[in-house]
Protein backbone atom coordinates (compact mmCIF):
# COMPACT_ATOMS: atom_id res chain seq x y z
CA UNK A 1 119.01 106.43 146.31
CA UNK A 2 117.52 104.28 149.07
CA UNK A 3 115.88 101.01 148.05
CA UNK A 4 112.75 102.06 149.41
CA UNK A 5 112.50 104.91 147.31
CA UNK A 6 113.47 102.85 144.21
CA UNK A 7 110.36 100.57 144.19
CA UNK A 8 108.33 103.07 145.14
CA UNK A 9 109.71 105.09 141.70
CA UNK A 10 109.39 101.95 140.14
CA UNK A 11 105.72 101.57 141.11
CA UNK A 12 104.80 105.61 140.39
CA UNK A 13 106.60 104.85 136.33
CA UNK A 14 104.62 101.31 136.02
CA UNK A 15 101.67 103.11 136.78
CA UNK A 16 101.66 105.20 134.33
CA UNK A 17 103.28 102.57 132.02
CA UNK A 18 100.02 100.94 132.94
CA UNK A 19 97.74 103.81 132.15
CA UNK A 20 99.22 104.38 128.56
CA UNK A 21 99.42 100.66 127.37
CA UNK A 22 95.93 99.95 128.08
CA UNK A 23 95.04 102.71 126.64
CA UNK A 24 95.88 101.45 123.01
CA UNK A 25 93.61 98.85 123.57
CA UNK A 26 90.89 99.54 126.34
CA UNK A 27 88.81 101.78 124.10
CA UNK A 28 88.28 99.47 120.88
CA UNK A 29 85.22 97.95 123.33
CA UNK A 30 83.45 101.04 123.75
CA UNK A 31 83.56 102.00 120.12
CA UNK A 32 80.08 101.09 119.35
CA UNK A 33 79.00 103.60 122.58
CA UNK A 34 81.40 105.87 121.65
CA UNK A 35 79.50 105.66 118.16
CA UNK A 36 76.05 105.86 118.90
CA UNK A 37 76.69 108.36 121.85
CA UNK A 38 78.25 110.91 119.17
CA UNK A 39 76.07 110.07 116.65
CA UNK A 40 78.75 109.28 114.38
CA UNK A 41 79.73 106.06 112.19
CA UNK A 42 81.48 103.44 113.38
CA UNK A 43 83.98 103.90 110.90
CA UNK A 44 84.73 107.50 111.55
CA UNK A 45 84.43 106.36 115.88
CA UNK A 46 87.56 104.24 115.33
CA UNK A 47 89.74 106.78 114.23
CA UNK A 48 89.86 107.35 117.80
CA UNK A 49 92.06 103.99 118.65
CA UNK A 50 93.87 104.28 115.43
CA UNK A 51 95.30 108.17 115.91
CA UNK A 52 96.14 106.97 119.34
CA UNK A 53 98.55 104.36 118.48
CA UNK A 54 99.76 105.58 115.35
CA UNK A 55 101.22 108.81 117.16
CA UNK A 56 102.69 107.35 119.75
CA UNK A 57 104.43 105.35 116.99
CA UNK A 58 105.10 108.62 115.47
CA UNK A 59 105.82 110.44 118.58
CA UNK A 60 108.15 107.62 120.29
CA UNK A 61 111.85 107.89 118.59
CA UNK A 62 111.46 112.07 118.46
CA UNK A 63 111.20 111.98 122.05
CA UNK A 64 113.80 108.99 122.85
CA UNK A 65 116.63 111.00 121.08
CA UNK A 66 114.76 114.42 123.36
CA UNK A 67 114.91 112.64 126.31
CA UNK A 68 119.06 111.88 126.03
CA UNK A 69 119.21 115.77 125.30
CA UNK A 70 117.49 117.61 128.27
CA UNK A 71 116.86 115.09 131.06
CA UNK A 72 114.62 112.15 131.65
CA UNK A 73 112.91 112.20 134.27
CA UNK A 74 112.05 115.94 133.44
CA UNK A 75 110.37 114.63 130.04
CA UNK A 76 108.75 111.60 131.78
CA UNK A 77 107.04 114.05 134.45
CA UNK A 78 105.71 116.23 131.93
CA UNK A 79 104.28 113.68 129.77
CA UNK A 80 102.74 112.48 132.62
CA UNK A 81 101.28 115.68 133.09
CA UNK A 82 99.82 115.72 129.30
CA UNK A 83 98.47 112.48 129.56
CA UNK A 84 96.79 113.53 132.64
CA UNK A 85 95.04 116.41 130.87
CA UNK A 86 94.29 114.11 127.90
CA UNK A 87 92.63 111.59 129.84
CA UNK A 88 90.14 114.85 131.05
CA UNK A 89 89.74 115.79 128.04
CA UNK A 90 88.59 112.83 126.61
CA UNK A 91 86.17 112.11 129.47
CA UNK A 92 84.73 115.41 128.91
CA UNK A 93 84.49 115.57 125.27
CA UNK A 94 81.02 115.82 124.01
CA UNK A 95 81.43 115.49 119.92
CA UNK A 96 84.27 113.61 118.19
CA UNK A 97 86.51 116.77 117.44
CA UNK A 98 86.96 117.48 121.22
CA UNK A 99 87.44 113.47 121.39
CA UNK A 100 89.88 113.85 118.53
CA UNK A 101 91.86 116.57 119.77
CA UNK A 102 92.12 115.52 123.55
CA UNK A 103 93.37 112.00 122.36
CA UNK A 104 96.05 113.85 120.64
CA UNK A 105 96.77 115.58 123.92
CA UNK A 106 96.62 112.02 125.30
CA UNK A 107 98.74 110.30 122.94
CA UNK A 108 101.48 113.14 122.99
CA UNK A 109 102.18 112.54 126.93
CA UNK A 110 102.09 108.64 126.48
CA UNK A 111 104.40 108.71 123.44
CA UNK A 112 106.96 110.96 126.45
CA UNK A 113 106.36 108.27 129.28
CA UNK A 114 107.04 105.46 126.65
CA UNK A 115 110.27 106.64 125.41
CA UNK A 116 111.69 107.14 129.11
CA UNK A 117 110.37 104.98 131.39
CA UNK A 118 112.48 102.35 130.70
CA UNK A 119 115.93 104.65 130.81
CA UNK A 120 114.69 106.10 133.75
CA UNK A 121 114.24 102.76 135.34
CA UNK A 122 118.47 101.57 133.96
CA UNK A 123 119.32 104.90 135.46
CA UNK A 124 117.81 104.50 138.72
CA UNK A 125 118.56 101.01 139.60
CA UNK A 126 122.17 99.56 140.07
CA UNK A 127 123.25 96.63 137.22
CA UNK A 128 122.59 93.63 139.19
CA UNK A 129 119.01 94.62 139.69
CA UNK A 130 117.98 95.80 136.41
CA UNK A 131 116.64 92.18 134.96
CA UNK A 132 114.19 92.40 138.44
CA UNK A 133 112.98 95.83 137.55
CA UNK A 134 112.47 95.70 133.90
CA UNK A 135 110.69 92.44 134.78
CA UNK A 136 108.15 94.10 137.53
CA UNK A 137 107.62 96.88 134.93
CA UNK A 138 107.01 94.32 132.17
CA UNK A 139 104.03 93.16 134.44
CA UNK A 140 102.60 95.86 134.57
CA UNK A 141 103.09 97.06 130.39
CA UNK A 142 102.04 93.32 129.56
CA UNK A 143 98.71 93.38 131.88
CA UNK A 144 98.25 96.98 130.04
CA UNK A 145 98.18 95.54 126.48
CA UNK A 146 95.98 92.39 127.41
CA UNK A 147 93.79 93.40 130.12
CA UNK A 148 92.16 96.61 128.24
CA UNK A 149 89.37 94.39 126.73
CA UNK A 150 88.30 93.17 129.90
CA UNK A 151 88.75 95.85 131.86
CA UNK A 152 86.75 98.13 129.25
CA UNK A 153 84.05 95.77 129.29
CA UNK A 154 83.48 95.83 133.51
CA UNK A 155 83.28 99.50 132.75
CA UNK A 156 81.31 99.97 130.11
CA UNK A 157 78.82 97.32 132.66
CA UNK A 158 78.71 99.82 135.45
CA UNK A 159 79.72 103.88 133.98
CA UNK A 160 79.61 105.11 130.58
CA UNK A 161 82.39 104.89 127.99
CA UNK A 162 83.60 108.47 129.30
CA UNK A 163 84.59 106.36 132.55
CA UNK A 164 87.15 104.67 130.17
CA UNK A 165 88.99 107.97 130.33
CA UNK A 166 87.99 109.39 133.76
CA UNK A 167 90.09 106.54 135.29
CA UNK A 168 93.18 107.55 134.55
CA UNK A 169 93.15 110.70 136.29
CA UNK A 170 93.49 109.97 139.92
CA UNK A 171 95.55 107.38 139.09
CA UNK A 172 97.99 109.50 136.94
CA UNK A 173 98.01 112.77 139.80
CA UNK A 174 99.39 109.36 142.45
CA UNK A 175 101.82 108.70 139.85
CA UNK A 176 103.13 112.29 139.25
CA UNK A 177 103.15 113.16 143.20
CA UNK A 178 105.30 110.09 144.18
CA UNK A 179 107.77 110.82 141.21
CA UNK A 180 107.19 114.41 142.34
CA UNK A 181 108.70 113.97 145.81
CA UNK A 182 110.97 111.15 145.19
CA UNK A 183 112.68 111.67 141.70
CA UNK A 184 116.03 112.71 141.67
CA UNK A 185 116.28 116.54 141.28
CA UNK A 186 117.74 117.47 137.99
CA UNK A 187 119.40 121.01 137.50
CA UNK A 188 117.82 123.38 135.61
CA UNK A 189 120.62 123.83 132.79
CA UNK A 190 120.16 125.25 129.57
CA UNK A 191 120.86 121.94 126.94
CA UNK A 192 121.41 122.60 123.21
CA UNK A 193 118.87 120.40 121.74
CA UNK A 194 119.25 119.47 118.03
CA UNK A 195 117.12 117.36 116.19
CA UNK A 196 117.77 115.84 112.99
CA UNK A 197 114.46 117.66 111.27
CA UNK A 198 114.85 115.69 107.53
CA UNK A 199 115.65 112.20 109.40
CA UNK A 200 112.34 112.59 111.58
CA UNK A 201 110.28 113.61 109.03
CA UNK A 202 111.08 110.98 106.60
CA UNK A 203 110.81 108.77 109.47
CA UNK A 204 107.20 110.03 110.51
CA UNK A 205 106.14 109.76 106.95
CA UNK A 206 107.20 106.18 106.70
CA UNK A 207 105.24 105.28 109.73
CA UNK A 208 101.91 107.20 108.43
CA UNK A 209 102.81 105.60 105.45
CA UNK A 210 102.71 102.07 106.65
CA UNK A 211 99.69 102.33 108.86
CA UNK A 212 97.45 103.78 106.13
CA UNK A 213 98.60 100.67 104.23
CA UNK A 214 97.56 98.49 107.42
CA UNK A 215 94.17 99.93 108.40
CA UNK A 216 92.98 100.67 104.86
CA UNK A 217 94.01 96.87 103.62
CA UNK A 218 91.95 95.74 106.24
CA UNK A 219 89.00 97.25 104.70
CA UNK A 220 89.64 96.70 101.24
CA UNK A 221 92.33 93.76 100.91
CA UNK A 222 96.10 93.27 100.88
CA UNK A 223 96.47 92.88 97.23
CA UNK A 224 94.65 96.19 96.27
CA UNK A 225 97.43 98.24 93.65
CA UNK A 226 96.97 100.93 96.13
CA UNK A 227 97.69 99.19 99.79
CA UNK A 228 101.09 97.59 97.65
CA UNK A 229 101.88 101.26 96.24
CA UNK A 230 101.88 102.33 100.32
CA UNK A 231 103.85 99.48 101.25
CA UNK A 232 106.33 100.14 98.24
CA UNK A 233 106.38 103.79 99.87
CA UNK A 234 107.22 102.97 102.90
CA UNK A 235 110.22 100.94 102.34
CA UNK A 236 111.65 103.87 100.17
CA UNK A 237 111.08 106.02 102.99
CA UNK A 238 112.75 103.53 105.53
CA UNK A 239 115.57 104.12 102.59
CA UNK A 240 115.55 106.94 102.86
CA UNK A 241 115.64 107.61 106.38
CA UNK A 242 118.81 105.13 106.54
CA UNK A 243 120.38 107.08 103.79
CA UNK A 244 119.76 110.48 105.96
CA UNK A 245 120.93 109.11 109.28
CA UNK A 246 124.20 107.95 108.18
CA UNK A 247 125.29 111.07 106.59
CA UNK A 248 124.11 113.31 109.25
CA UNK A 249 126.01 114.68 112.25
CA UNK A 250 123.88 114.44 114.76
CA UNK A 251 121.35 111.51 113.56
CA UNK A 252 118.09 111.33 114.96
CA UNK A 253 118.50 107.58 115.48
CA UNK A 254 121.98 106.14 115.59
CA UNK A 255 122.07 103.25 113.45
CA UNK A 256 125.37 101.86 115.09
CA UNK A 257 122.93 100.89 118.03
CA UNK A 258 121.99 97.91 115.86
CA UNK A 259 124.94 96.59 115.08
CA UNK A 260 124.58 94.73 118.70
CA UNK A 261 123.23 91.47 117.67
CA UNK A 262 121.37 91.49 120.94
CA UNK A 263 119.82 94.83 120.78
CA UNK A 264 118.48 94.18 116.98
CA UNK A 265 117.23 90.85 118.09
CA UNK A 266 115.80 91.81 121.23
CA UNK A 267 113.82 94.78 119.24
CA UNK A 268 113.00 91.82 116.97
CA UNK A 269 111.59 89.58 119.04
CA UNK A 270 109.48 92.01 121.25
CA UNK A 271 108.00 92.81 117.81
CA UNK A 272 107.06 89.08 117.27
CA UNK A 273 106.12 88.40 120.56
CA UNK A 274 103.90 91.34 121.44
CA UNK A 275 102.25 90.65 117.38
CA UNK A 276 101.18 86.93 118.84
CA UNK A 277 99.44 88.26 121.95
CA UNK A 278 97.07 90.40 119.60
CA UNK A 279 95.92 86.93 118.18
CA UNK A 280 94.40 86.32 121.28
CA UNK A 281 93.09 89.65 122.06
CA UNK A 282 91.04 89.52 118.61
CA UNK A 283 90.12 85.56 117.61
CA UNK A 284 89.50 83.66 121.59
CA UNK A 285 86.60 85.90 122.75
CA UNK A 286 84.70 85.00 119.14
CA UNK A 287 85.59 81.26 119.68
CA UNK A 288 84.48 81.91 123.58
CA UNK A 289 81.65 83.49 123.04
CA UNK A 290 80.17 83.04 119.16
CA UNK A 291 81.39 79.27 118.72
CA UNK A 292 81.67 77.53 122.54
CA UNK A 293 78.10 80.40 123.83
CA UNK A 294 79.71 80.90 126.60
CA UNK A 295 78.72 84.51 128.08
CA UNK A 296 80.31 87.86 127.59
CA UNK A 297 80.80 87.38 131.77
CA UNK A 298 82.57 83.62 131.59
CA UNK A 299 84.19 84.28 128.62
CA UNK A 300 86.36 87.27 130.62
CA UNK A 301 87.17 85.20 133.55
CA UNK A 302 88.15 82.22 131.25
CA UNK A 303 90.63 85.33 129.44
CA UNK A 304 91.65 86.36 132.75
CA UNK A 305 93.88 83.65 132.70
CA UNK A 306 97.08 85.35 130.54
CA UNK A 307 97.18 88.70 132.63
CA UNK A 308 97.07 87.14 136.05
CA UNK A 309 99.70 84.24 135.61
CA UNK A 310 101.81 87.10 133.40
CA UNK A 311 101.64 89.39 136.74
CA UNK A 312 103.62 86.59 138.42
CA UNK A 313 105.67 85.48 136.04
CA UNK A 314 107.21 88.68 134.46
CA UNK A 315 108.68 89.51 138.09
CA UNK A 316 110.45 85.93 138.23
CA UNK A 317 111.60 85.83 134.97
CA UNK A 318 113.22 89.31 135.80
CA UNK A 319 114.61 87.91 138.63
CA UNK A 320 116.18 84.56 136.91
CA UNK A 321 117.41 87.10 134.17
CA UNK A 322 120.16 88.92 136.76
CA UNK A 323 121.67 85.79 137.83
CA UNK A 324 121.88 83.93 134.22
CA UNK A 325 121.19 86.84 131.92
CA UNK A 326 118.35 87.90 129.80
CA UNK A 327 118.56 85.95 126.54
CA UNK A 328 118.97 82.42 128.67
CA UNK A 329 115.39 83.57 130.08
CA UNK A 330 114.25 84.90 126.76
CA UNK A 331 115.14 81.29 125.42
CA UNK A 332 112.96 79.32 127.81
CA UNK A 333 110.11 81.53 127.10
CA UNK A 334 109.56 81.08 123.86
CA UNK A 335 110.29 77.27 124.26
CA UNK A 336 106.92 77.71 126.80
CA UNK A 337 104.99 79.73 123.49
CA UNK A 338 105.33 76.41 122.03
CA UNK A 339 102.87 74.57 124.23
CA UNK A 340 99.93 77.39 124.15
CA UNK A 341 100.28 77.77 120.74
CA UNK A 342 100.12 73.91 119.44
CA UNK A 343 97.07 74.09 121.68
CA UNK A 344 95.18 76.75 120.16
CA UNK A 345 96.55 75.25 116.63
CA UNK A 346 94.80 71.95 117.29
CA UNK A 347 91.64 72.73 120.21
CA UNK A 348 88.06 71.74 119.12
CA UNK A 349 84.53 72.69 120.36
CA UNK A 350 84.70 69.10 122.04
CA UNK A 351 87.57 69.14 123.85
CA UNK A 352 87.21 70.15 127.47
CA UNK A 353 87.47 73.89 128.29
CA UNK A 354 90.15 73.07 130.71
CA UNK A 355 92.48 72.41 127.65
CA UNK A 356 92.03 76.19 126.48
CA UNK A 357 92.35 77.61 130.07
CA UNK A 358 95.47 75.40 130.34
CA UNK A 359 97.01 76.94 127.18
CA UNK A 360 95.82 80.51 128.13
CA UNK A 361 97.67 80.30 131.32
CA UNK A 362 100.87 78.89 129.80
CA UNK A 363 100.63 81.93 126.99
CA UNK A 364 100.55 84.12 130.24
CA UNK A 365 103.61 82.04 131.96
CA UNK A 366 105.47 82.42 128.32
CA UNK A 367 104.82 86.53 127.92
CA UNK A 368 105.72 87.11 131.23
CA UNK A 369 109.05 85.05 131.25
CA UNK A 370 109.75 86.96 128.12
CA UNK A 371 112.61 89.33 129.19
CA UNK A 372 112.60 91.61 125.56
CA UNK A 373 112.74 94.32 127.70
CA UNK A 374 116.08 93.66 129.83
CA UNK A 375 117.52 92.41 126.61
CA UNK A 376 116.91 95.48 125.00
CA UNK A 377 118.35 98.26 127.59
CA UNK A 378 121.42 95.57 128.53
CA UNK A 379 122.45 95.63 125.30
CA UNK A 380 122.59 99.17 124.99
CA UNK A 381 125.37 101.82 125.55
CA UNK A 382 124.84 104.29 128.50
CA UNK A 383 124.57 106.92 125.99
CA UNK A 384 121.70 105.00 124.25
CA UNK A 385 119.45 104.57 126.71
CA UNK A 386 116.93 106.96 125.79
CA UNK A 387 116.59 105.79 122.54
CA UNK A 388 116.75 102.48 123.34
CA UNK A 389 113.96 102.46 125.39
CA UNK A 390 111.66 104.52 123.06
CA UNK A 391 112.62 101.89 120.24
CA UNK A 392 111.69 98.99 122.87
CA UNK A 393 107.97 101.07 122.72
CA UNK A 394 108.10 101.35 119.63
CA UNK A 395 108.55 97.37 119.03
CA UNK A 396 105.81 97.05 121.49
CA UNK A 397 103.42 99.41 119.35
CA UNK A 398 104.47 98.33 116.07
CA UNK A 399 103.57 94.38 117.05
CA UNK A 400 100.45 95.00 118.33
CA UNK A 401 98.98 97.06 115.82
CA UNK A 402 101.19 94.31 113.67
CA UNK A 403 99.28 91.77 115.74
CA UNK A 404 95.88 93.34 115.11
CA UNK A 405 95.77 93.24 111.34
CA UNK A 406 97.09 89.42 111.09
CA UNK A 407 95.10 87.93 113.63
CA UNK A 408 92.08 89.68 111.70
CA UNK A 409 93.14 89.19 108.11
CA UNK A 410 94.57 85.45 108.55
CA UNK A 411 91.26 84.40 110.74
CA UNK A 412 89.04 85.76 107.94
CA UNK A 413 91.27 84.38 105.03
CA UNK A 414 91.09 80.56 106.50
CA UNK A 415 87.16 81.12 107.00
CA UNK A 416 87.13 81.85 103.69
CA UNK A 417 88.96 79.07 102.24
CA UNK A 418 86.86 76.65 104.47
CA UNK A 419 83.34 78.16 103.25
CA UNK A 420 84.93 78.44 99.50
CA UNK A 421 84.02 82.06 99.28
CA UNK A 422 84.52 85.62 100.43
CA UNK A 423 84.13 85.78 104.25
CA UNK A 424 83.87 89.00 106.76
CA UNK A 425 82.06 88.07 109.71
CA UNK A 426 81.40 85.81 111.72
CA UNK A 427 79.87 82.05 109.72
CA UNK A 428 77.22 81.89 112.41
CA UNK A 429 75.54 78.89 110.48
CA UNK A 430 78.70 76.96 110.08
CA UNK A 431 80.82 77.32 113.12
CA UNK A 432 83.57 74.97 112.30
CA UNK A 433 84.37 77.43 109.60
CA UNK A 434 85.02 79.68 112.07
CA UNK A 435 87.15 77.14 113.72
CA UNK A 436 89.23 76.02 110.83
CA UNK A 437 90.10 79.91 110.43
CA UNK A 438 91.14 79.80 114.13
CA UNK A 439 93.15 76.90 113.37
CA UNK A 440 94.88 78.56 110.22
CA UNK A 441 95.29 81.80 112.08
CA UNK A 442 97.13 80.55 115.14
CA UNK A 443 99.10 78.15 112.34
CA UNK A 444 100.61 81.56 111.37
CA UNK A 445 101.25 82.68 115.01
CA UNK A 446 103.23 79.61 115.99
CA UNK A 447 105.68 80.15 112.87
CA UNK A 448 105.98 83.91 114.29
CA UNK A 449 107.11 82.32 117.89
CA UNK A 450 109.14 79.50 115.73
CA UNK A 451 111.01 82.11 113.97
CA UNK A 452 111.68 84.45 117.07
CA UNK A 453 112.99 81.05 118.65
CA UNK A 454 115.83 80.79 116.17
CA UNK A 455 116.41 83.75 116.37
CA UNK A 456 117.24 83.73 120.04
CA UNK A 457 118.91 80.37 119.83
CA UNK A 458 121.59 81.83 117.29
CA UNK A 459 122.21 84.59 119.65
CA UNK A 460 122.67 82.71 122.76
CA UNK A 461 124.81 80.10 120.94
CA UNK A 462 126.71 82.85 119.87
CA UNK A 463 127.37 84.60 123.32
CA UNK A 464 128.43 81.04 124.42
CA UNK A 465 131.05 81.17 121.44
CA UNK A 466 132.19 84.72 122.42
CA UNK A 467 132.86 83.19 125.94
CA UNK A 468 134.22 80.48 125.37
CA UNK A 469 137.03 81.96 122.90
């Protein structure tokens, strides 16, 4: 394939890498619309951001091990296709049923781009090249799962929330035409698909499992007998599923893909890494907004910051990772998470607000360097590559809606042990509670980055070993 044709199939599969990332995120703004425009609770109007991303999560490893099976690029296109229909449906959707079913739709085509794009990327560009790609594509997933507040927000200011939807139509029919005309042609041969039924199910009941646990101890607490009886559920399901794919022919997941130290630690650290972004995502427009009064306008372009340094960076990390490999890059990038995070650790209502745009811009300069991505796919067989790349979704998913819950659980914990009692909201009479949360919060968020560091630092030490013998 001409290089021509390979960034422009690299720009048609970002796109809709794009479209399905920010979806996880881009709605949670118009929830309150979404709620008093259906006439529904608020409660019952954020089932539509939860179902999203817990079937993708669902969805991603059924597909992965599909995709190996019958082609691709085939899958990819047809997801693409779903999602497309989704997206309609959702705009169009006039109770929350319709909304409910037609972000089904939606989240069974992203959960097909997710688990290929990334294979189909490894397939279509040579070795030497792959570290660039990933990287370019890792721009655009990154900006996806950062941007969607903001973005949501200039919508919601001009359309309706059904504009949240309506957008990714035209852009998704751009994305299918170019891979239309430019992907390569696969034959139409009959595959034998087998799936291992028992493995998946056990799997998708661990996930449902786990998420239940995660949403409902948000609303109820952590320590409830009930949220520890799901959690104590879902590691005998994980079991379970390990028990089922080892003694199966044809596994559903091949557990001999993690016995690569890289892969594992790549999946690992993608988890971690992806979980600390959400801190921002949730606690910095409160301190922006509730503690600093800056407006809802200000506070966006002050966020802006992360996205548009992470469009530059992600590229040049990719770059830097094909001459002195991923992990090297990985390395460096978490060394940078250091800086943003001691920042956000230690920043006070006094200090100037060019310290917290300074630390918002490194964050960006870290994610972006982050190479979890080529670390993932380069450390996987040939034959793994579908999988691997759902699984690298899958890490992303998992760590944001990981993310999501700490970020909101720890903030609200540390308010409460600063105001010496039970705290859900915002302390709008004490502010420096709120602060000393933030602190505590982001406290947790640096031992996340702290931990993924050593864990990259034993890996790279031990490639040099490996070399060196």
């Amino acid at each position: 394939m001409k290089q021509r044709s390979q960034w422009i199939l690299l720009l048609a599969t970002s796109m809709v890498s794009f479209m399905s990332t920010i979806d996880a995120g881009i709605v949670n703004i118009a929830v309150p619309q979404i709620s008093r425009d259906l006439s529904v609770p608020m409660n019952e109007a954020e089932w539509v951001v939860s179902v999203y991303l817990v079937l993708i999560c669902v969805l991603l490893i059924f597909f992965g091990k599909l995709s190996d099976q019958i082609g691709r690029i085939r899958l990819f296109q047809t997801g693409t296709i779903i999602f497309i229909l989704g997206s309609l449906g959702c705009g169009l959707s006039t109770t929350l049923p319709l909304l409910m079913a037609a972000r089904v739709l939606q989240a069974l085509g992203a959960s097909m781009t997710m688990a290929t794009n990334f294979a189909i990327i490894t397939q279509i560009f040579p070795p030497a090249r792959h570290g660039t790609a990933l990287g370019v594509n890792s721009a655009f997933v990154q900006l996806g799962s950062i941007a969607g507040p903001g973005l949501g927000g200039l919508i919601l200011a001009a359309f309706s929330w059904h504009y949240i939807f309506f957008i990714n139509v035209p852009i998704g029919i751009i994305a299918f035409l170019f891979g239309h005309h430019i992907f390569p042609k696969q034959p139409n041969e009959k595959h034998q698909v087998v799936i291992d039924w028992p493995g998946y199910l056990t799997y998708a009941a661990a996930t449902i499992s786990f998420f239940i646990a995660i949403y409902w101890g948000q609303a109820i607490g952590f320590t409830k007998p009930q949220i520890l009886g799901l959690f104590v559920l879902t590691l005998v399901l994980v079991w379970l599923f390990i028990r089922i794919e080892n003694h199966v022919d044809e596994p559903l997941l091949n557990l001999n893909i993690f016995k690569n130290a890289g892969f594992t630690i790549g999946v690992l650290t993608a988890m971690m890494v992806f979980a600390c972004s959400y801190f921002n995502n949730m606690i910095m427009p409160f301190y922006l907004q509730e503690t600093l009064h800056y407006s809802s306008a200000i506070a966006g372009i002050i966020l802006m910051a992360v996205p548009i340094i992470n469009i530059f960076s992600a590229p040049v990390g990719g770059i830097i990772s094909d001459r002195i490999g991923a992990e090297k890059v990985s390395l460096i990038a978490l060394m940078l998470f250091l800086i943003p995070e001691l920042i956000f650790v230690t920043v006070k209502p006094a200090w100037s607000i060019i310290w917290l745009i300074v630390g918002l811009g490194m964050f960006g300069l870290a994610n972006g360097t982050f190479q979890n991505n080529p670390m993932i796919m380069g450390n996987a067989g040939k034959e793994f590559q579908g999988i691997a790349g759902s699984i690298a979704a899958l890490a992303r998913n998992f760590g944001m809606s990981i993310g999501l819950s700490l970020a909101t659980s720890l903030l609200y914990f540390g308010i409460s042990l600063k105001g010496g009692r039970h705290i859900t909201a915002y302390p709008t009479a004490h502010p420096e509670w709120f602060v000393s949360g933030m602190h505590f919060a982001y406290l947790w968020a640096l031992g996340i980055i702290v931990i993924a560091l050593v864990l990259i630092v034993t890996l790279v030490r031990r490639q040099s070993t490996k070399q060196n013998s």
